[in-house]
PDB file of N, CA and C in Angstrom:
ATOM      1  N   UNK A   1       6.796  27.632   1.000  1.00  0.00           N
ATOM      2  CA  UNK A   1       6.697  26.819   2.203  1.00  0.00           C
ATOM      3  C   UNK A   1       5.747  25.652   1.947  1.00  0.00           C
ATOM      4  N   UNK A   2       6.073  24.219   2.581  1.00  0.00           N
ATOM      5  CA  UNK A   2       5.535  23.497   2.045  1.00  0.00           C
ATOM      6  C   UNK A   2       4.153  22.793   3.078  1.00  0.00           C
ATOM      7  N   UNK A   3       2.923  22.520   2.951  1.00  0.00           N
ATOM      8  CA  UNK A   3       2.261  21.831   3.484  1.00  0.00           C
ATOM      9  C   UNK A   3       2.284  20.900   4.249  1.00  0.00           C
ATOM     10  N   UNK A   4       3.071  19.705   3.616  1.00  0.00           N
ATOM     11  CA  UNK A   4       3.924  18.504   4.149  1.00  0.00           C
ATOM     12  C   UNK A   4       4.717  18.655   4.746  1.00  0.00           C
ATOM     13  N   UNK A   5       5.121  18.161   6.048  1.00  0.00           N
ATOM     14  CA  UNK A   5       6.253  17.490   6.653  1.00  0.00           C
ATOM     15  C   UNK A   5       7.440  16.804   6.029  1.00  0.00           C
ATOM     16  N   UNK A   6       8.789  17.565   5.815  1.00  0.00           N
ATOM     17  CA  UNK A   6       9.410  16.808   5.263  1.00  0.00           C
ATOM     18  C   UNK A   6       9.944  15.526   5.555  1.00  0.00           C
ATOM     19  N   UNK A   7       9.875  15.144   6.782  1.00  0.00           N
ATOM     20  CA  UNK A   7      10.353  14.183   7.452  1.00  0.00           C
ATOM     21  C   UNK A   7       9.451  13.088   7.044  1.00  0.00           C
ATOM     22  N   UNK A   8       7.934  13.076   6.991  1.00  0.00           N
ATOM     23  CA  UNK A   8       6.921  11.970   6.250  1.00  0.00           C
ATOM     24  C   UNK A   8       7.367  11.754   4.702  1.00  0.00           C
ATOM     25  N   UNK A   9       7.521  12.527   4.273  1.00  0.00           N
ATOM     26  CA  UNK A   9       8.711  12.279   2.835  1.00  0.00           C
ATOM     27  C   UNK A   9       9.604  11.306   2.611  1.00  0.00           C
ATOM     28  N   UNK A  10      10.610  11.370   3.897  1.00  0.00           N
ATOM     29  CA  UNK A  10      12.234  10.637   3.890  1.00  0.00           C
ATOM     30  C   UNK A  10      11.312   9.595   4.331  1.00  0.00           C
ATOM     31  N   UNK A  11      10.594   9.325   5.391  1.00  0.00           N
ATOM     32  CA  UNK A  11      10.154   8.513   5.951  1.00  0.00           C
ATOM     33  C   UNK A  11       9.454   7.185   4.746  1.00  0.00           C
ATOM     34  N   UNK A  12       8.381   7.604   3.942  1.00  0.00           N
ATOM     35  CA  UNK A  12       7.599   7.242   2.834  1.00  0.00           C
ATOM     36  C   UNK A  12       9.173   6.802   1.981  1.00  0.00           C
ATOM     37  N   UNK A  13       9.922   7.414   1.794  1.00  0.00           N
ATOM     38  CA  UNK A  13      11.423   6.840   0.836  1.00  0.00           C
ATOM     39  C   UNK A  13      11.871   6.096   1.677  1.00  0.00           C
ATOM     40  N   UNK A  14      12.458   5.932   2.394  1.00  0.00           N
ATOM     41  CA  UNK A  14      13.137   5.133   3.312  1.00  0.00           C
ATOM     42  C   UNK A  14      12.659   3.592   3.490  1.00  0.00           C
ATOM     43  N   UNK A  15      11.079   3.755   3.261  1.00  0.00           N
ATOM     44  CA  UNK A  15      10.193   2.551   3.804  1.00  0.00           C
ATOM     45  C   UNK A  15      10.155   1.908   2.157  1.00  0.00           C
ATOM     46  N   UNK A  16      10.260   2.754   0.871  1.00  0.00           N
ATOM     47  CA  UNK A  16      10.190   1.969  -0.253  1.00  0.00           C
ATOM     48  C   UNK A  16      11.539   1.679  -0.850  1.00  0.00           C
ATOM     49  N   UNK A  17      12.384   1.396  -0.005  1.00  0.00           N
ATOM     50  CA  UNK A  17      13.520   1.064  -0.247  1.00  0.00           C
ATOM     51  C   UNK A  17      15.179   1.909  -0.806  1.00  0.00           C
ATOM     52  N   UNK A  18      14.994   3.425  -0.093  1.00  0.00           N
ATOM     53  CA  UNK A  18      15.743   4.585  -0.288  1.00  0.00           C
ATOM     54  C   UNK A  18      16.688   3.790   0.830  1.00  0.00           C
ATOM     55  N   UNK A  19      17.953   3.786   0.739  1.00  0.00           N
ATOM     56  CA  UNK A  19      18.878   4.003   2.156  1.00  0.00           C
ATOM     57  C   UNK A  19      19.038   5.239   2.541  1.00  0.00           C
ATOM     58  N   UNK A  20      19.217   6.432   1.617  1.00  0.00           N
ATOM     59  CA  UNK A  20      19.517   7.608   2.771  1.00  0.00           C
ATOM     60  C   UNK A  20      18.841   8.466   1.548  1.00  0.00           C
ATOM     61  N   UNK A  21      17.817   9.939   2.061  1.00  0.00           N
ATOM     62  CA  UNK A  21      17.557  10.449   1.369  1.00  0.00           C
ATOM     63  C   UNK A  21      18.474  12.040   1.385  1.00  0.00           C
ATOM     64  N   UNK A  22      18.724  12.818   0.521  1.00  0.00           N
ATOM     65  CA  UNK A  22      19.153  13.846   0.829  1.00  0.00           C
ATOM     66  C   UNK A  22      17.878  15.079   1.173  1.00  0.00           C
ATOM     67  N   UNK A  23      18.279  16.220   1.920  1.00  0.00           N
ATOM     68  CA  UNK A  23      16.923  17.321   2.185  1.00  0.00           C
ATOM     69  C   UNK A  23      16.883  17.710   0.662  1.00  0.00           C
ATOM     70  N   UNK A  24      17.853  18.048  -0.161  1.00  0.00           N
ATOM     71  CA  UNK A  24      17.189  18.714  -1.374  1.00  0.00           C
ATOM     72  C   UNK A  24      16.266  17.702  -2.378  1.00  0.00           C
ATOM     73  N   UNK A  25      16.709  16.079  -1.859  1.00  0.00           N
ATOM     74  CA  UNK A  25      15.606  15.930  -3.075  1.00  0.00           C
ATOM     75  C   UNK A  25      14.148  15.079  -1.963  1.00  0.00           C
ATOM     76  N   UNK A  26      14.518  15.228  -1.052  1.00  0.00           N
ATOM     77  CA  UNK A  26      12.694  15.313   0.040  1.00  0.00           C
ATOM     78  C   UNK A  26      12.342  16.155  -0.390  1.00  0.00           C
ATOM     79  N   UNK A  27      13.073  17.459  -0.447  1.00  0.00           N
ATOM     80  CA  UNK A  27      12.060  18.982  -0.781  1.00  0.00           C
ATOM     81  C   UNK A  27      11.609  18.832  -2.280  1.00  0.00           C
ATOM     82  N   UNK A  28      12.592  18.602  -3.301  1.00  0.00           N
ATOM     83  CA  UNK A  28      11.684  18.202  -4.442  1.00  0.00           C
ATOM     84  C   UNK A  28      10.801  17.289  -4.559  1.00  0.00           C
ATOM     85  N   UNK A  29      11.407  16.001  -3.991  1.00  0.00           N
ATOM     86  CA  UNK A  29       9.437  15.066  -3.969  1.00  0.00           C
ATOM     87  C   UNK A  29       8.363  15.953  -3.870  1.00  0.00           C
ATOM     88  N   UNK A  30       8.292  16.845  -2.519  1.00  0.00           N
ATOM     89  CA  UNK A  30       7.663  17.440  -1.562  1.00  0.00           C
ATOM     90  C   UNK A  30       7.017  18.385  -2.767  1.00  0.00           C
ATOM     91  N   UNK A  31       7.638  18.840  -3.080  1.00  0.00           N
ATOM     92  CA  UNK A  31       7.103  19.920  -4.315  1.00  0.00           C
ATOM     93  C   UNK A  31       6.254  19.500  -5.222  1.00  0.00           C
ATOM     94  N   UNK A  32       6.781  18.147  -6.250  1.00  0.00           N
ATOM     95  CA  UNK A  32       6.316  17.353  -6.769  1.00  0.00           C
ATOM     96  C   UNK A  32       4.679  16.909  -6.585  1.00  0.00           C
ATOM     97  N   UNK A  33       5.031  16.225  -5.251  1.00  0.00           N
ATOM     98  CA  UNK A  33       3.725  15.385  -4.134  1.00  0.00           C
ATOM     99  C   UNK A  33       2.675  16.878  -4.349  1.00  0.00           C
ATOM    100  N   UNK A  34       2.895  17.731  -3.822  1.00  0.00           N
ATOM    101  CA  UNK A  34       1.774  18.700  -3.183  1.00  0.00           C
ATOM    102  C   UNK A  34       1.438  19.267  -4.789  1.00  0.00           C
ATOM    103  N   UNK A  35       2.167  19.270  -5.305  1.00  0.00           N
ATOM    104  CA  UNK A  35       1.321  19.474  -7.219  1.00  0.00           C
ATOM    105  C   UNK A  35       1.058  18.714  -7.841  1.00  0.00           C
ATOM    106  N   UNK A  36       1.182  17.237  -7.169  1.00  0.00           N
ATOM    107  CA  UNK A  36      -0.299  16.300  -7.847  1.00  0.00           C
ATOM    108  C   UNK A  36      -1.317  16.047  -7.108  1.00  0.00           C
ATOM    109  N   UNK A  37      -1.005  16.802  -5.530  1.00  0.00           N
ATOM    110  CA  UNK A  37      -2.584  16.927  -5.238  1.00  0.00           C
ATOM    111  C   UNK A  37      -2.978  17.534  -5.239  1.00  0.00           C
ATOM    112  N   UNK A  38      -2.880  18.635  -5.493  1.00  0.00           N
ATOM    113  CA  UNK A  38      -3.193  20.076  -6.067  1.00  0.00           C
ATOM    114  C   UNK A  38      -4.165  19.613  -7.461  1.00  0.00           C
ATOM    115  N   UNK A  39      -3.292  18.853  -8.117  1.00  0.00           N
ATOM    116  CA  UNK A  39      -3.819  18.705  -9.651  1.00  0.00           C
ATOM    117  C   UNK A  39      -5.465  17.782  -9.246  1.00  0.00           C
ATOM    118  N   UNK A  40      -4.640  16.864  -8.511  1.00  0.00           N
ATOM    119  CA  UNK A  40      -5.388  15.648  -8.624  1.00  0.00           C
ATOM    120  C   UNK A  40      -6.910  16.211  -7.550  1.00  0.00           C
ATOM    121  N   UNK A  41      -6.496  16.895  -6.175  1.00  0.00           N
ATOM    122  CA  UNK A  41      -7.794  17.737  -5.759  1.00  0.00           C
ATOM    123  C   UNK A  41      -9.134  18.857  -6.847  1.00  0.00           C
ATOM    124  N   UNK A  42      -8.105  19.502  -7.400  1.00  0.00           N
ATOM    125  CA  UNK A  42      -9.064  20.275  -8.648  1.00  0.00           C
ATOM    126  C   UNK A  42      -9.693  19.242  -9.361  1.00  0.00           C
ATOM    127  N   UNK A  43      -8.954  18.323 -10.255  1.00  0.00           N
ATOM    128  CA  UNK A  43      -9.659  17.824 -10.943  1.00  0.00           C
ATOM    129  C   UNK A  43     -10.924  16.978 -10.311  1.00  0.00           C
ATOM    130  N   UNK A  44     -11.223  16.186  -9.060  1.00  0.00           N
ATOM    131  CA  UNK A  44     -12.247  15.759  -7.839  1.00  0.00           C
ATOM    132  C   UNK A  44     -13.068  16.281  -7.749  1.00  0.00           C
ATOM    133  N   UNK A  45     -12.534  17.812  -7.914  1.00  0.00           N
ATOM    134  CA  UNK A  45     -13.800  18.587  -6.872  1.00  0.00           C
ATOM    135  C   UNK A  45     -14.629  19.435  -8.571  1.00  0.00           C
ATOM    136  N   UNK A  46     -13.594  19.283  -9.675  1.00  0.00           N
ATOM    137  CA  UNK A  46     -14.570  19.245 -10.963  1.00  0.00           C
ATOM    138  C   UNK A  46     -15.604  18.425 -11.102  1.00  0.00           C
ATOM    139  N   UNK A  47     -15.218  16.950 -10.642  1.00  0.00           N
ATOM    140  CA  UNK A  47     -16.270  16.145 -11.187  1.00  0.00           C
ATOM    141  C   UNK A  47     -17.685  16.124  -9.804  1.00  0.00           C
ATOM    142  N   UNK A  48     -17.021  16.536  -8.804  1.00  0.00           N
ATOM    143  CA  UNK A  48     -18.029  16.493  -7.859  1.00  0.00           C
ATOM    144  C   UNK A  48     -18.965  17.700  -8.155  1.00  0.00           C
ATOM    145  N   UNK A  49     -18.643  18.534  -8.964  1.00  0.00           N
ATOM    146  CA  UNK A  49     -19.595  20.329  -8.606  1.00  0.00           C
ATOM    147  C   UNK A  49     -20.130  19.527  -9.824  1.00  0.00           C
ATOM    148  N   UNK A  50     -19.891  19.170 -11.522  1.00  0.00           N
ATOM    149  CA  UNK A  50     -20.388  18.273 -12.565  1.00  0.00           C
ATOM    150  C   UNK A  50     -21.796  17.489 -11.961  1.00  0.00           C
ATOM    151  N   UNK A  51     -21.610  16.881 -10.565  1.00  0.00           N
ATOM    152  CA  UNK A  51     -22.667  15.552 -10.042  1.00  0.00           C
ATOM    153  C   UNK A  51     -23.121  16.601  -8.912  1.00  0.00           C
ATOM    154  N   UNK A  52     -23.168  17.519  -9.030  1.00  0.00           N
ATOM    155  CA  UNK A  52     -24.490  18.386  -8.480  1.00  0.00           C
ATOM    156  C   UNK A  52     -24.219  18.707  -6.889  1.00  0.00           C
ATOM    157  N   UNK A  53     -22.794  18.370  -6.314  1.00  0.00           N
ATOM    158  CA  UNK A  53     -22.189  17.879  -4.789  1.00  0.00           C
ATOM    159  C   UNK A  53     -21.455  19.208  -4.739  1.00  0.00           C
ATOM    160  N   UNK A  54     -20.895  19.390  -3.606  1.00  0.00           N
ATOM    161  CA  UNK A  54     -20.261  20.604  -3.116  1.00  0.00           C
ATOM    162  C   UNK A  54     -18.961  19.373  -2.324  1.00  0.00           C
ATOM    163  N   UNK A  55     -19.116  18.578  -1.724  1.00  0.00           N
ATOM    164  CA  UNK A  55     -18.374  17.306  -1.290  1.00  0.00           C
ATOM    165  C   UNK A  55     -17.353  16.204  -2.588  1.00  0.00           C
ATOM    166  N   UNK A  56     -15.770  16.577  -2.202  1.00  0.00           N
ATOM    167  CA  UNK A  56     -15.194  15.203  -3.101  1.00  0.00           C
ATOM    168  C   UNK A  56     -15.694  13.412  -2.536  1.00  0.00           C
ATOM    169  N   UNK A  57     -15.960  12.886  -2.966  1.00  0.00           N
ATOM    170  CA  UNK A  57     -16.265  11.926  -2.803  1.00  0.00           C
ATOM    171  C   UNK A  57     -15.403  10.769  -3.243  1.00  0.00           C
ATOM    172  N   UNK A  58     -14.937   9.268  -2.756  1.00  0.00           N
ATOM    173  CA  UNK A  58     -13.647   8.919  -3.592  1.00  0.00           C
ATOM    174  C   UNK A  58     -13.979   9.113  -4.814  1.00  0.00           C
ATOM    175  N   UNK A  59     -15.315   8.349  -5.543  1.00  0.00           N
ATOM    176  CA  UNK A  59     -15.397   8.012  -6.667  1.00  0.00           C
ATOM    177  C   UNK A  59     -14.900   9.433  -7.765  1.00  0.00           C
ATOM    178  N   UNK A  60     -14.705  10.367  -7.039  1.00  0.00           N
ATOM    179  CA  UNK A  60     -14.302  11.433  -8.071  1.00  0.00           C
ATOM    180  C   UNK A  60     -13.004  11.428  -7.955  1.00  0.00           C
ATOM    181  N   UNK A  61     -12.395  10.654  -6.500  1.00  0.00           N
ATOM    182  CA  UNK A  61     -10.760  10.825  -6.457  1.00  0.00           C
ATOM    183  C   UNK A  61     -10.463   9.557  -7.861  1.00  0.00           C
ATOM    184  N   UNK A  62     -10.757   8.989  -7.708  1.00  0.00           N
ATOM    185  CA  UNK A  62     -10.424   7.692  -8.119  1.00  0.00           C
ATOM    186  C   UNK A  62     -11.026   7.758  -9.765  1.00  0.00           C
ATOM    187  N   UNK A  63     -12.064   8.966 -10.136  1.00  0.00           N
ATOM    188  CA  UNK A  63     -11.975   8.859 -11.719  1.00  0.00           C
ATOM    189  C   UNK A  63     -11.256  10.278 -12.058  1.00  0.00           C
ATOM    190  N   UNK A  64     -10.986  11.215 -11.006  1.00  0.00           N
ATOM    191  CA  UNK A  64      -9.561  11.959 -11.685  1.00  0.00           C
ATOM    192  C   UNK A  64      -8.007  11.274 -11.556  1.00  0.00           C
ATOM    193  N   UNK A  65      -7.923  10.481 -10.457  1.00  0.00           N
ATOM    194  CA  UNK A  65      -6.241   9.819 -10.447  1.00  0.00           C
ATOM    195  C   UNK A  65      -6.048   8.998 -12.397  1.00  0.00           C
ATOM    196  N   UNK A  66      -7.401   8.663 -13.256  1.00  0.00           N
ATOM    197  CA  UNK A  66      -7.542   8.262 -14.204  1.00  0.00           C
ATOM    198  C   UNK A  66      -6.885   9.175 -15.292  1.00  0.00           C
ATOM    199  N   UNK A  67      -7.613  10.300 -15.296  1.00  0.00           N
ATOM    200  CA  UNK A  67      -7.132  11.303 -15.854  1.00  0.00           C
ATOM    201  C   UNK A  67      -5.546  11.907 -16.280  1.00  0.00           C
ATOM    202  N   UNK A  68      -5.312  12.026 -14.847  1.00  0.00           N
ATOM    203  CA  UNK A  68      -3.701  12.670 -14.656  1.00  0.00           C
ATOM    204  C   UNK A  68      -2.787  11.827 -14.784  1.00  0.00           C
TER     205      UNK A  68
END
């Protein structure tokens, strides 16, 4: 079961230039999407516990999006 709304999915495609999306491949984005923030959350909250924080902060979003 997924976190996301699939409808913010079609919606996010639709707006970058999709004409029609099908449900099976929203649900794969969807799958996709929530396991790179999955990835991309772990790796954040590595560099934040590293800098002594219990809090992600961007600068850790923005030097793990580097990473992945």
């Amino acid at each position: 079961m997924a976190d996301l709304p699939v409808a913010a999915v079609i919606r996010i495609a639709k707006k970058n230039g999709a004409e029609r999306v099908g449900n099976d491949a929203a649900a794969a984005i969807l799958i996709k999407t929530e396991g790179y923030i999955a990835a991309l959350s772990s790796s954040a909250n590595k560099l934040a516990i590293h800098a002594g924080r219990k809090t992600i902060k961007e600068e850790d979003v923005e030097m793990a999006a580097k990473s992945l």
